[in-house]
PDB file of N, CA and C in Angstrom:
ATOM      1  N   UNK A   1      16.294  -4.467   2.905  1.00  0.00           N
ATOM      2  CA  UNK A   1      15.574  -5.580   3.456  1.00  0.00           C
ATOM      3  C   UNK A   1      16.083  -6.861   2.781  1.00  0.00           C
ATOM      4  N   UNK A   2      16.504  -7.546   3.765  1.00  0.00           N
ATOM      5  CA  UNK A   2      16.799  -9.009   3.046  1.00  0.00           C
ATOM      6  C   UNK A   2      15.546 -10.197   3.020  1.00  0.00           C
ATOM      7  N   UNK A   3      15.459 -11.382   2.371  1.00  0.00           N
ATOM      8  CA  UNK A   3      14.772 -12.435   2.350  1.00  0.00           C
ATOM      9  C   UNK A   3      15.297 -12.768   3.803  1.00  0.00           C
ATOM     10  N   UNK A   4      13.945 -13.479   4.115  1.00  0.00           N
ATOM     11  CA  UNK A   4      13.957 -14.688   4.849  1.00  0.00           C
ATOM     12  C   UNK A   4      13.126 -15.909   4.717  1.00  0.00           C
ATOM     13  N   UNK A   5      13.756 -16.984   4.994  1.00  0.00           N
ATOM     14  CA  UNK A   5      13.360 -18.416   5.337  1.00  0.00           C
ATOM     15  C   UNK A   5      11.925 -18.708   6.197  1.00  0.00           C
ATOM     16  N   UNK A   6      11.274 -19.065   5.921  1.00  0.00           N
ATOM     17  CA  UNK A   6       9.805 -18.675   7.094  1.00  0.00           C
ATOM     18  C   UNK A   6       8.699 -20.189   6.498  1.00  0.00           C
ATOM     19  N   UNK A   7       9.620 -21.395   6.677  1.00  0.00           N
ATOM     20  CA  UNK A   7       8.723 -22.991   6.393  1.00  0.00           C
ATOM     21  C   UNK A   7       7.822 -23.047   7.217  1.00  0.00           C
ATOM     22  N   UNK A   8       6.609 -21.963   8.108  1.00  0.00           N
ATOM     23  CA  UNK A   8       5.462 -22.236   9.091  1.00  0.00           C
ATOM     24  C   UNK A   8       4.562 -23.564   8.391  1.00  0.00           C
ATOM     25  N   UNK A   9       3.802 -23.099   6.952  1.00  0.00           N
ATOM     26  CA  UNK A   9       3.426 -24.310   6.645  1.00  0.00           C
ATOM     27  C   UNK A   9       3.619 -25.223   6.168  1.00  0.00           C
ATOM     28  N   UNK A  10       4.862 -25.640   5.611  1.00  0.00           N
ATOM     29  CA  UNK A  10       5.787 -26.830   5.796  1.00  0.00           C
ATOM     30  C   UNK A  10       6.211 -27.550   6.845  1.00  0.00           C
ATOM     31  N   UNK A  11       6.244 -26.880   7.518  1.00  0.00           N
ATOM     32  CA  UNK A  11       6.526 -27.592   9.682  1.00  0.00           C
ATOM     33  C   UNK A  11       5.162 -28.456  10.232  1.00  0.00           C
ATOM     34  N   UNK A  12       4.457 -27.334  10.019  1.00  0.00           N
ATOM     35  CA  UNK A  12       3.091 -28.002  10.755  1.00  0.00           C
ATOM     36  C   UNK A  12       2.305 -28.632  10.540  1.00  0.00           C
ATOM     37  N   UNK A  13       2.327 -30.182  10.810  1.00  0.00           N
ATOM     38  CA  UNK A  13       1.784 -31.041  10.530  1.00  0.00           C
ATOM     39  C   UNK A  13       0.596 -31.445  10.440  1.00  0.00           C
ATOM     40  N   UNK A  14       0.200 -30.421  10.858  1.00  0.00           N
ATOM     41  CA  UNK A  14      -1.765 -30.482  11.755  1.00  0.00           C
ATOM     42  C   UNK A  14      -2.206 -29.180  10.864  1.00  0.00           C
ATOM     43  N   UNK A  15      -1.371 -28.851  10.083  1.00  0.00           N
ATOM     44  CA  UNK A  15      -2.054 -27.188   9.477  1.00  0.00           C
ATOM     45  C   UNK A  15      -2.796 -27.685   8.246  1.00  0.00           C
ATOM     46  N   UNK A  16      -3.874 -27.411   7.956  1.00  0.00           N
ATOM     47  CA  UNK A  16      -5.185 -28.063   7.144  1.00  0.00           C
ATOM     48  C   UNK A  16      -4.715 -27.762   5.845  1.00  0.00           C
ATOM     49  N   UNK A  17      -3.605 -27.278   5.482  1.00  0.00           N
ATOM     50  CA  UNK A  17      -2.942 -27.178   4.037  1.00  0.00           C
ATOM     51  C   UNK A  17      -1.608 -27.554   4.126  1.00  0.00           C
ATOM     52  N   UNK A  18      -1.238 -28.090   5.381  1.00  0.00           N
ATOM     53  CA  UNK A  18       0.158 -29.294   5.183  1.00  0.00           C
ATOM     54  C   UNK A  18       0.367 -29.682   3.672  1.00  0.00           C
ATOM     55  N   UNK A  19      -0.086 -30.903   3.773  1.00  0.00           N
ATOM     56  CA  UNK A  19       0.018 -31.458   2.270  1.00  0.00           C
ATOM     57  C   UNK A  19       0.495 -30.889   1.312  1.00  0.00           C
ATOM     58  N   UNK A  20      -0.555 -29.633   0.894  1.00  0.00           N
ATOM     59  CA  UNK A  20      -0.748 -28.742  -0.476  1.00  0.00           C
ATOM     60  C   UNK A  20       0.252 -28.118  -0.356  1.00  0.00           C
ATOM     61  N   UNK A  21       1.015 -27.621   0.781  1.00  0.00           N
ATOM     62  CA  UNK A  21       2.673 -27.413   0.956  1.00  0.00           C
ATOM     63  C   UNK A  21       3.486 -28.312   0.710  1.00  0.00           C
ATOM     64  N   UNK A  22       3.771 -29.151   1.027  1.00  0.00           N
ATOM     65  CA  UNK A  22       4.665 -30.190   0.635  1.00  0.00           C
ATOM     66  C   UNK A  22       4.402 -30.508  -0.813  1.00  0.00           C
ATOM     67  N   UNK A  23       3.214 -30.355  -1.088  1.00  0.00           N
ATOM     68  CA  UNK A  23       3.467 -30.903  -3.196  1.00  0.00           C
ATOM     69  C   UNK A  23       3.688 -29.385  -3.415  1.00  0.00           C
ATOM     70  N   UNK A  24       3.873 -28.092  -2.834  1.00  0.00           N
ATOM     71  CA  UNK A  24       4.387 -26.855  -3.329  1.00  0.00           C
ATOM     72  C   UNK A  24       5.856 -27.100  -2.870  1.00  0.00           C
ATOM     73  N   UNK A  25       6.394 -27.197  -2.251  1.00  0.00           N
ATOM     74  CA  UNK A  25       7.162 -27.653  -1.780  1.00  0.00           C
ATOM     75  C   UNK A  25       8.129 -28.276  -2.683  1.00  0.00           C
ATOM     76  N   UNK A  26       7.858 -29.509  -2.569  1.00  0.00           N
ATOM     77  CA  UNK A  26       8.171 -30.988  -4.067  1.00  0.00           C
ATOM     78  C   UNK A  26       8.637 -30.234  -5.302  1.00  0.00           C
ATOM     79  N   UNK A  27       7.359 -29.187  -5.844  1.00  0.00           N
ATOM     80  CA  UNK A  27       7.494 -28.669  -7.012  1.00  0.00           C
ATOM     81  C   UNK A  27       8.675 -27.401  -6.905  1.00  0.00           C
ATOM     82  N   UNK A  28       9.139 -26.677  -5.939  1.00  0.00           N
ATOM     83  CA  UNK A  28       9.798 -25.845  -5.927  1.00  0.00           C
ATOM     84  C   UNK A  28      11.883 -26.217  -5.308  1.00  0.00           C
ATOM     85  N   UNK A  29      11.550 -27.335  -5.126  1.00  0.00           N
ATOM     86  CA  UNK A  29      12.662 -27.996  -5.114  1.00  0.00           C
ATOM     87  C   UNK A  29      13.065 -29.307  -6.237  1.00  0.00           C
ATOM     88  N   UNK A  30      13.569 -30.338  -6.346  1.00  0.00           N
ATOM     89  CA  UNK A  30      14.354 -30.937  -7.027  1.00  0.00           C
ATOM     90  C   UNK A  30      13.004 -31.979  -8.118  1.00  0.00           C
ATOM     91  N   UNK A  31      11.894 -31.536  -7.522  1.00  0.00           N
ATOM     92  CA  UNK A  31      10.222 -32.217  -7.887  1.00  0.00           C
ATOM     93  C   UNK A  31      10.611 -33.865  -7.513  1.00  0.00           C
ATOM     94  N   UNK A  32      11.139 -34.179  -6.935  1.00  0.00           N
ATOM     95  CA  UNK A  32      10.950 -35.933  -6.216  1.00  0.00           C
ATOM     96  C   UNK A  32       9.894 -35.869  -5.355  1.00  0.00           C
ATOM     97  N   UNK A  33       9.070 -36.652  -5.240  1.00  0.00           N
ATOM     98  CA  UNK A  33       8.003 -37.516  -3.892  1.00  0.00           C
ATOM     99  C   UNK A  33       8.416 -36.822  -2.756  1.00  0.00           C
ATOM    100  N   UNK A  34       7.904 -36.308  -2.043  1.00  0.00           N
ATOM    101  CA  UNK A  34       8.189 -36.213  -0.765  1.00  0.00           C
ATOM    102  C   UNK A  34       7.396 -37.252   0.263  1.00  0.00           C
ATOM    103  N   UNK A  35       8.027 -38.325  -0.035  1.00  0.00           N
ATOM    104  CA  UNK A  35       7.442 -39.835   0.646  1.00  0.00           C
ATOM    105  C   UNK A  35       7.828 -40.008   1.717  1.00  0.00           C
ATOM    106  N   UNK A  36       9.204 -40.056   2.464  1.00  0.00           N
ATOM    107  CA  UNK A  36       9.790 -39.992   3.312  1.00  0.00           C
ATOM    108  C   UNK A  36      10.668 -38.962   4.414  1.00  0.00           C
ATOM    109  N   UNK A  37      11.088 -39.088   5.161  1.00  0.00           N
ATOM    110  CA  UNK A  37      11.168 -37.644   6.429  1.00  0.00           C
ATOM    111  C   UNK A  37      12.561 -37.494   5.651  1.00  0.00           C
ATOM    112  N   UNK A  38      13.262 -38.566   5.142  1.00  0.00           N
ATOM    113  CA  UNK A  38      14.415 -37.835   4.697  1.00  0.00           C
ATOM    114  C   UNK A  38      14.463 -36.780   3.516  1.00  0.00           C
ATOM    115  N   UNK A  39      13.271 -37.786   2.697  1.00  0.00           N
ATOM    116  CA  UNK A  39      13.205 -36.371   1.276  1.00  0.00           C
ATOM    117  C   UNK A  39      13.010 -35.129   1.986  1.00  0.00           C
ATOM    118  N   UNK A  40      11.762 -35.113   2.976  1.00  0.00           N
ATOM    119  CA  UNK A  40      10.864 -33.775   3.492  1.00  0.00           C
ATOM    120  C   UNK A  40      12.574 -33.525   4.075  1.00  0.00           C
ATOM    121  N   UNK A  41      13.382 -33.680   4.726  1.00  0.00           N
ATOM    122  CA  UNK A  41      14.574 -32.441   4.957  1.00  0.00           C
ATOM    123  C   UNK A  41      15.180 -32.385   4.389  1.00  0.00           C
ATOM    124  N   UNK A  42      15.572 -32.965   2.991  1.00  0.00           N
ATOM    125  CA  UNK A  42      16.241 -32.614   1.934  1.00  0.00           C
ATOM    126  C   UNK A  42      15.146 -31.557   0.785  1.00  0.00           C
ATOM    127  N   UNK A  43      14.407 -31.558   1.222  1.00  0.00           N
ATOM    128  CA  UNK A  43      13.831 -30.541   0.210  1.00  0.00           C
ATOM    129  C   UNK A  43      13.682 -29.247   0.987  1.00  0.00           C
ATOM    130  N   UNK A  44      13.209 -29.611   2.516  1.00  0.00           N
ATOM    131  CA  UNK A  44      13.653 -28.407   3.497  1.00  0.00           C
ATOM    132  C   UNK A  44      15.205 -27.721   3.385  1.00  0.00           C
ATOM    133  N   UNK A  45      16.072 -28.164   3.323  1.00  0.00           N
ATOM    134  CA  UNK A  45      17.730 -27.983   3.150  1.00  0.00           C
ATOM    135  C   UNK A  45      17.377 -27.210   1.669  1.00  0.00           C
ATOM    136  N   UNK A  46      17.306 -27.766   0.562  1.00  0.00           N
ATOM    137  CA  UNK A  46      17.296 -27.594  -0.773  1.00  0.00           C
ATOM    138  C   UNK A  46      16.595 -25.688  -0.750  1.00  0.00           C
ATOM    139  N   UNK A  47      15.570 -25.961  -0.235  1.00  0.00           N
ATOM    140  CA  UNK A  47      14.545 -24.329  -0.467  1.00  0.00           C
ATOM    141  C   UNK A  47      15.665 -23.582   0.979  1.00  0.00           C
ATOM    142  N   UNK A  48      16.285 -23.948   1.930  1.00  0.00           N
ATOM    143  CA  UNK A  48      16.666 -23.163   2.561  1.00  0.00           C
ATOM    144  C   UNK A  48      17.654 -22.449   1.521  1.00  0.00           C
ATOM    145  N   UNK A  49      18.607 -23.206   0.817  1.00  0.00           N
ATOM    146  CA  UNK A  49      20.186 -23.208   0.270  1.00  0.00           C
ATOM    147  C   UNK A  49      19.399 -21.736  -0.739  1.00  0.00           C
ATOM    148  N   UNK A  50      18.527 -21.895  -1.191  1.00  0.00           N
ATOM    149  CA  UNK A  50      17.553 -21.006  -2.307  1.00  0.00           C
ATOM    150  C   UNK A  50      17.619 -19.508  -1.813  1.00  0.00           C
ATOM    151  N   UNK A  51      16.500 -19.757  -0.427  1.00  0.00           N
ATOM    152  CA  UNK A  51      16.814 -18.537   0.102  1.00  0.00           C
ATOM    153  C   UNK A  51      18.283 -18.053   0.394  1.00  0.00           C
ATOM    154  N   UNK A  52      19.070 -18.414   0.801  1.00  0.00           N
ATOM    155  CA  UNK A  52      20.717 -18.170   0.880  1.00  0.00           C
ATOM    156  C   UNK A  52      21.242 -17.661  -0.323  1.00  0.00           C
ATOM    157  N   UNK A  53      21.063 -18.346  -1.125  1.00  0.00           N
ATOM    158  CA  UNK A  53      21.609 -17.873  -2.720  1.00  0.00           C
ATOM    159  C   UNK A  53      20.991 -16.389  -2.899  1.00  0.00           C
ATOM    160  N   UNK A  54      19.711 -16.060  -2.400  1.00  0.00           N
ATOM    161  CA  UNK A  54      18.915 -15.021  -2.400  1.00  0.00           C
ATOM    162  C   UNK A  54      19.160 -13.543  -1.765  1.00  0.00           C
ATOM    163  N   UNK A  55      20.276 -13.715  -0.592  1.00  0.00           N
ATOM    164  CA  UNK A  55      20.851 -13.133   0.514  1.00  0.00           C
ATOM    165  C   UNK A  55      20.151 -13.334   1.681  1.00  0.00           C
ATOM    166  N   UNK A  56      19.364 -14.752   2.124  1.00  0.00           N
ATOM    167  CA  UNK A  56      18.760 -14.759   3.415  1.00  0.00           C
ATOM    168  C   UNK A  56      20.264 -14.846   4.546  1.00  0.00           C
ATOM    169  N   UNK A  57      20.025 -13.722   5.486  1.00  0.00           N
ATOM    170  CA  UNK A  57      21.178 -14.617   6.324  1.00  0.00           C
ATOM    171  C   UNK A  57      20.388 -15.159   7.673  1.00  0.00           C
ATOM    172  N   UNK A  58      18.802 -15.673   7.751  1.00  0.00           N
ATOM    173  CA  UNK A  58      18.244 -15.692   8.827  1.00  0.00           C
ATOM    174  C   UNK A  58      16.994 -16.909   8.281  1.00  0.00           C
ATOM    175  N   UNK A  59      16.623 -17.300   9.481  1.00  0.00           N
ATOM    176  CA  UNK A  59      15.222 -17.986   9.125  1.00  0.00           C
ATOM    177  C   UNK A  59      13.952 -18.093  10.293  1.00  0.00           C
ATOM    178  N   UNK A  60      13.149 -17.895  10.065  1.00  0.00           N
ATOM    179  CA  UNK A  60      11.947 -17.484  11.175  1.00  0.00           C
ATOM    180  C   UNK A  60      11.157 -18.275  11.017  1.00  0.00           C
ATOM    181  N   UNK A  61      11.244 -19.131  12.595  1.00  0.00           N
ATOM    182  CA  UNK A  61      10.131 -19.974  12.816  1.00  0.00           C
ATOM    183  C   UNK A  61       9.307 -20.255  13.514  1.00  0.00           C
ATOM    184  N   UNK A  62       9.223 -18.643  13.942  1.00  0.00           N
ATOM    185  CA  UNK A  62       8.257 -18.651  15.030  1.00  0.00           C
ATOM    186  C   UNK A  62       7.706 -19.400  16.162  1.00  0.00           C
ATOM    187  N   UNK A  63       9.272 -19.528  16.862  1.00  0.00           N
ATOM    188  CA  UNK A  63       9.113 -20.586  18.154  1.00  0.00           C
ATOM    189  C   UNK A  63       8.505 -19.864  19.140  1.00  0.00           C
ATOM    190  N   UNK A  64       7.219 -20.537  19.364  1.00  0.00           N
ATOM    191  CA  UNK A  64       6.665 -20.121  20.849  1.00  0.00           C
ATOM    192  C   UNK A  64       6.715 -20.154  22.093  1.00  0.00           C
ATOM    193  N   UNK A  65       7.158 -21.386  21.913  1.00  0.00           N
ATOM    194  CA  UNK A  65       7.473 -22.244  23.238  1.00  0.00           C
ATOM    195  C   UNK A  65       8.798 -22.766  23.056  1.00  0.00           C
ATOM    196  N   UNK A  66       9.825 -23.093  24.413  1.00  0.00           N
ATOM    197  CA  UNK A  66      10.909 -23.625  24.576  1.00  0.00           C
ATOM    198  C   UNK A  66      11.090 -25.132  24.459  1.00  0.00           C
ATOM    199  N   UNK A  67      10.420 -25.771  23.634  1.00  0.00           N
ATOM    200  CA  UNK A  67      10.175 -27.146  23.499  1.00  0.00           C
ATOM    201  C   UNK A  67      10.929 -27.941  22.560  1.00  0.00           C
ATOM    202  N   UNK A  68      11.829 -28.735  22.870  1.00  0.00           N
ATOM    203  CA  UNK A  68      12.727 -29.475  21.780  1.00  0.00           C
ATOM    204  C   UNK A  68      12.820 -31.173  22.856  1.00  0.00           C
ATOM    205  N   UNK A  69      13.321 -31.595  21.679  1.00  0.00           N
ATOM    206  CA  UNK A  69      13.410 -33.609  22.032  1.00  0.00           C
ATOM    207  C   UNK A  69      13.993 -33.904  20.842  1.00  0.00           C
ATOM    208  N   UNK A  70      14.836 -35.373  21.354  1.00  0.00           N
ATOM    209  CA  UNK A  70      15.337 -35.921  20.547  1.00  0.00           C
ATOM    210  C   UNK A  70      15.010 -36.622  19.946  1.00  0.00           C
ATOM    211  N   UNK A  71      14.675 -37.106  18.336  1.00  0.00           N
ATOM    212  CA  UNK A  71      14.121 -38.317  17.942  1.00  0.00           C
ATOM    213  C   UNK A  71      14.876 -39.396  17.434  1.00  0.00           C
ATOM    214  N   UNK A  72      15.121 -40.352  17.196  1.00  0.00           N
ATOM    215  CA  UNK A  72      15.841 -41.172  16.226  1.00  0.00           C
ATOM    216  C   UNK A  72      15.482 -41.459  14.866  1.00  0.00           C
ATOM    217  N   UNK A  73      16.095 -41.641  14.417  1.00  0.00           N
ATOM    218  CA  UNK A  73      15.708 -41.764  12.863  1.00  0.00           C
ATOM    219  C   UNK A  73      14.802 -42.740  12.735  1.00  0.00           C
ATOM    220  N   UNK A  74      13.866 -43.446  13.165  1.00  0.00           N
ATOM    221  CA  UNK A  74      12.937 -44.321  13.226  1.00  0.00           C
ATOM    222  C   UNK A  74      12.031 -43.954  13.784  1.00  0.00           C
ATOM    223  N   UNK A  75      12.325 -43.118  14.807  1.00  0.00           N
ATOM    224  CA  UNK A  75      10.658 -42.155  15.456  1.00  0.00           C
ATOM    225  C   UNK A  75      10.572 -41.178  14.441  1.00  0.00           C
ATOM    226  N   UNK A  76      11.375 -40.363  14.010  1.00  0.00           N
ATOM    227  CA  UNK A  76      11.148 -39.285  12.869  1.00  0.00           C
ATOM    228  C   UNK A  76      10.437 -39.673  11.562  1.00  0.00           C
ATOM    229  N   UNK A  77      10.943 -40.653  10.934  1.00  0.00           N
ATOM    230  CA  UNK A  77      10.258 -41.640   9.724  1.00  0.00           C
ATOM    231  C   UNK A  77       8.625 -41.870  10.616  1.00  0.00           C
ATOM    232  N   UNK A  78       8.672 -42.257  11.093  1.00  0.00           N
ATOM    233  CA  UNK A  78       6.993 -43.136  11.959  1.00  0.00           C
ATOM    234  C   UNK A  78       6.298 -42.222  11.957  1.00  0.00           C
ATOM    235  N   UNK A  79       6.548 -40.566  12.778  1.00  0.00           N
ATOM    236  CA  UNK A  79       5.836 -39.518  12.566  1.00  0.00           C
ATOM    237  C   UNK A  79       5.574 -38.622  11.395  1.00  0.00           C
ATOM    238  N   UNK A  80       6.705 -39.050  10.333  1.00  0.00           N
ATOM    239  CA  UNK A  80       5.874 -38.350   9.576  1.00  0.00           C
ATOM    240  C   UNK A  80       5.393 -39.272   8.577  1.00  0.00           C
ATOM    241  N   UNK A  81       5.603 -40.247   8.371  1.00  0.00           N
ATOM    242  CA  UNK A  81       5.048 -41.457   7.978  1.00  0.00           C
ATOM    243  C   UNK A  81       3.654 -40.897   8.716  1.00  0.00           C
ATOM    244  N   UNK A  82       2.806 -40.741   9.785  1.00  0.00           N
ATOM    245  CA  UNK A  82       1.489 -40.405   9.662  1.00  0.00           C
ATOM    246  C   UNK A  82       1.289 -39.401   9.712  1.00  0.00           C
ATOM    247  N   UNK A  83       1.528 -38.467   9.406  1.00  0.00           N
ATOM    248  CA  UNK A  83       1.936 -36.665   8.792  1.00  0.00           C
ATOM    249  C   UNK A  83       1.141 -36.956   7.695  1.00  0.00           C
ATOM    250  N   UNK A  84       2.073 -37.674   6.586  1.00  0.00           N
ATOM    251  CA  UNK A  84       1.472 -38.395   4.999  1.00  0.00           C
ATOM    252  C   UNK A  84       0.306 -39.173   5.251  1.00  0.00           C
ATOM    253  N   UNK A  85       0.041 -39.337   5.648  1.00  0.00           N
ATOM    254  CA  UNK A  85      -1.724 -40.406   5.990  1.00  0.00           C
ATOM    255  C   UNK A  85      -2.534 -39.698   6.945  1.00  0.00           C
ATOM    256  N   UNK A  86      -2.415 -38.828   7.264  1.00  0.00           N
ATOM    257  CA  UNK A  86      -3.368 -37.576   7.698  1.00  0.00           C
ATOM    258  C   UNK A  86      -3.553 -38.353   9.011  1.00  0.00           C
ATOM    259  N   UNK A  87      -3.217 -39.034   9.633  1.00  0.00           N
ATOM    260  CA  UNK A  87      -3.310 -39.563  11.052  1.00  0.00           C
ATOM    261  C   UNK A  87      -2.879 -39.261  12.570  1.00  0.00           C
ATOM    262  N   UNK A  88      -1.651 -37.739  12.143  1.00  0.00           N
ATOM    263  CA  UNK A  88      -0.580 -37.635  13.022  1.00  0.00           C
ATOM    264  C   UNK A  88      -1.653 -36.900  14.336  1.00  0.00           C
ATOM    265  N   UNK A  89      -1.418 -36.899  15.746  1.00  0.00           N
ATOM    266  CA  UNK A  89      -1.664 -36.173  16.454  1.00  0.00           C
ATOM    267  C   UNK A  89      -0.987 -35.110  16.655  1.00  0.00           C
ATOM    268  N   UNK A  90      -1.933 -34.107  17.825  1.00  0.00           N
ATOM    269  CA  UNK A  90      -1.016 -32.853  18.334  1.00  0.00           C
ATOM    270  C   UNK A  90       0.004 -33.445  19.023  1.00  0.00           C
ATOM    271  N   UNK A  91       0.413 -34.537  19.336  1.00  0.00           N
ATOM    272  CA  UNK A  91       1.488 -34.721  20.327  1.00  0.00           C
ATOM    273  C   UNK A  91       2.425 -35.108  19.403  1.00  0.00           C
ATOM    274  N   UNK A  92       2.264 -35.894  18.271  1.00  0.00           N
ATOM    275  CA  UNK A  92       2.953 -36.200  16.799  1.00  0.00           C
ATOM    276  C   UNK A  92       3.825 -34.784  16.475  1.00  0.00           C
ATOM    277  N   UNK A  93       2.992 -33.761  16.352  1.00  0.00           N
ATOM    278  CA  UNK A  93       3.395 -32.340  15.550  1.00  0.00           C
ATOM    279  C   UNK A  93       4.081 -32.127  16.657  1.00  0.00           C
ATOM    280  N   UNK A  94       4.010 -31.957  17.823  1.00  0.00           N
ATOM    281  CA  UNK A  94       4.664 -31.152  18.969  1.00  0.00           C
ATOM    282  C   UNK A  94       6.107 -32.248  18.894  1.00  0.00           C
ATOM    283  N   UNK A  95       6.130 -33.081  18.739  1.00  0.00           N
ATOM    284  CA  UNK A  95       7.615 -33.917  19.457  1.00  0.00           C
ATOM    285  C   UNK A  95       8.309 -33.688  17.535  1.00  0.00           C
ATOM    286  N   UNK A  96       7.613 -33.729  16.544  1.00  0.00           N
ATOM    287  CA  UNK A  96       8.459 -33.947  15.195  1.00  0.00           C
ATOM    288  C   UNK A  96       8.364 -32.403  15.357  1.00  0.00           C
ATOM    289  N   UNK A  97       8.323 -31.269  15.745  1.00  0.00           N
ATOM    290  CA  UNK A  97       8.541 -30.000  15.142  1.00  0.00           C
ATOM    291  C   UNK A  97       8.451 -28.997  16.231  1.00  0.00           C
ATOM    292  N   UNK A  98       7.860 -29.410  17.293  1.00  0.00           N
ATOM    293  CA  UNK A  98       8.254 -28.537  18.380  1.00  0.00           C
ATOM    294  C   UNK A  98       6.972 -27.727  18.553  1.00  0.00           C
ATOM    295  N   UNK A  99       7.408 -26.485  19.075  1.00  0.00           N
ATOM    296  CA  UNK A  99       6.596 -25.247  19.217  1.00  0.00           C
ATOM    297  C   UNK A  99       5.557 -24.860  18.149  1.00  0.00           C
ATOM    298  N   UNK A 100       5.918 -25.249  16.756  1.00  0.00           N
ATOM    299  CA  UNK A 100       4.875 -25.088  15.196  1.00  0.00           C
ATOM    300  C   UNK A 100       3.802 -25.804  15.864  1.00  0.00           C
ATOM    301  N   UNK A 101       3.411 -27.188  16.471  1.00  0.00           N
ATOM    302  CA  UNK A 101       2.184 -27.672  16.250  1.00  0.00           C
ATOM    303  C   UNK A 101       0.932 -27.213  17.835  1.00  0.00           C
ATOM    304  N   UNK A 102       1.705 -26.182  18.432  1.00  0.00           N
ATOM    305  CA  UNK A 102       0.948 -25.822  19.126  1.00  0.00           C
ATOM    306  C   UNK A 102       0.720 -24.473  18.550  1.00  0.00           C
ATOM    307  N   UNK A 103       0.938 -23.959  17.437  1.00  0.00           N
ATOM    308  CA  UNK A 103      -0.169 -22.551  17.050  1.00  0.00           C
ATOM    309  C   UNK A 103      -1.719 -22.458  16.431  1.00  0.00           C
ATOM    310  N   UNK A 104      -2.248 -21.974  16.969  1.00  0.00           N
ATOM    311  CA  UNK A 104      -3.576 -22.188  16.536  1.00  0.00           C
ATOM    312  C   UNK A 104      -3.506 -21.161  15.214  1.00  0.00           C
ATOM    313  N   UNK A 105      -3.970 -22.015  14.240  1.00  0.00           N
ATOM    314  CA  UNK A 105      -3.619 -20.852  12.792  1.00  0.00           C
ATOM    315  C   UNK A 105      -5.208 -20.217  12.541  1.00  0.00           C
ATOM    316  N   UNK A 106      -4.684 -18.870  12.312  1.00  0.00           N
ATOM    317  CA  UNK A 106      -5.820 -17.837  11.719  1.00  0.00           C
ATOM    318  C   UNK A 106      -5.949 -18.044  10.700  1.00  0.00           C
ATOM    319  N   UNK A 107      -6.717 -18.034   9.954  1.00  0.00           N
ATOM    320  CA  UNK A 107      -7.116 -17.626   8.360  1.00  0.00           C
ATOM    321  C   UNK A 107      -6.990 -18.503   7.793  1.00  0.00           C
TER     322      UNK A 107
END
């Protein structure tokens, strides 16, 4: 059995322990702020490279839906700019991450 990659609550922006992921997160990568969308995918990149070193050759993200869009680097910053201020909507999570912000989480 190999590792795998599996960021569900790191993705989802609307998941009621977002946050407390991202400062787990912070702490398990290079420990900088995760203030901005660029840190949050450089620390995403950083914990992927981890699992790799680990023998992941895969990562699971439980796409539900066929849903992708393009953002620019100024819509990406804006959304998660209110990600960090607890403001983002479901339509926020669905366009910055896709298929993650439409799962309704158990437990």
């Amino acid at each position: 059995m190999l590792p795998t990659f599996r960021p569900d609550l790191a993705i989802n922006i609307l998941h009621p322990n977002w946050r407390a992921e991202i400062d787990r997160l912070r702490a398990q990568t290079d420990r900088q702020a995760i203030a901005t969308f660029e840190r949050y995918i450089r620390a995403l990149e950083h914990r992927r490279a981890f699992f790799t070193s680990m023998g992941a050759r895969a990562t699971d993200h439980a796409a539900e839906t066929p849903f992708t869009c393009r953002l620019s680097a100024a819509e990406s910053a804006a959304l998660f700019d209110r990600a960090l201020a607890g403001k983002a909507s479901a339509e926020d999570a669905t366009r910055l991450h896709g298929p993650h912000a439409d799962r309704r989480w158990r437990g």
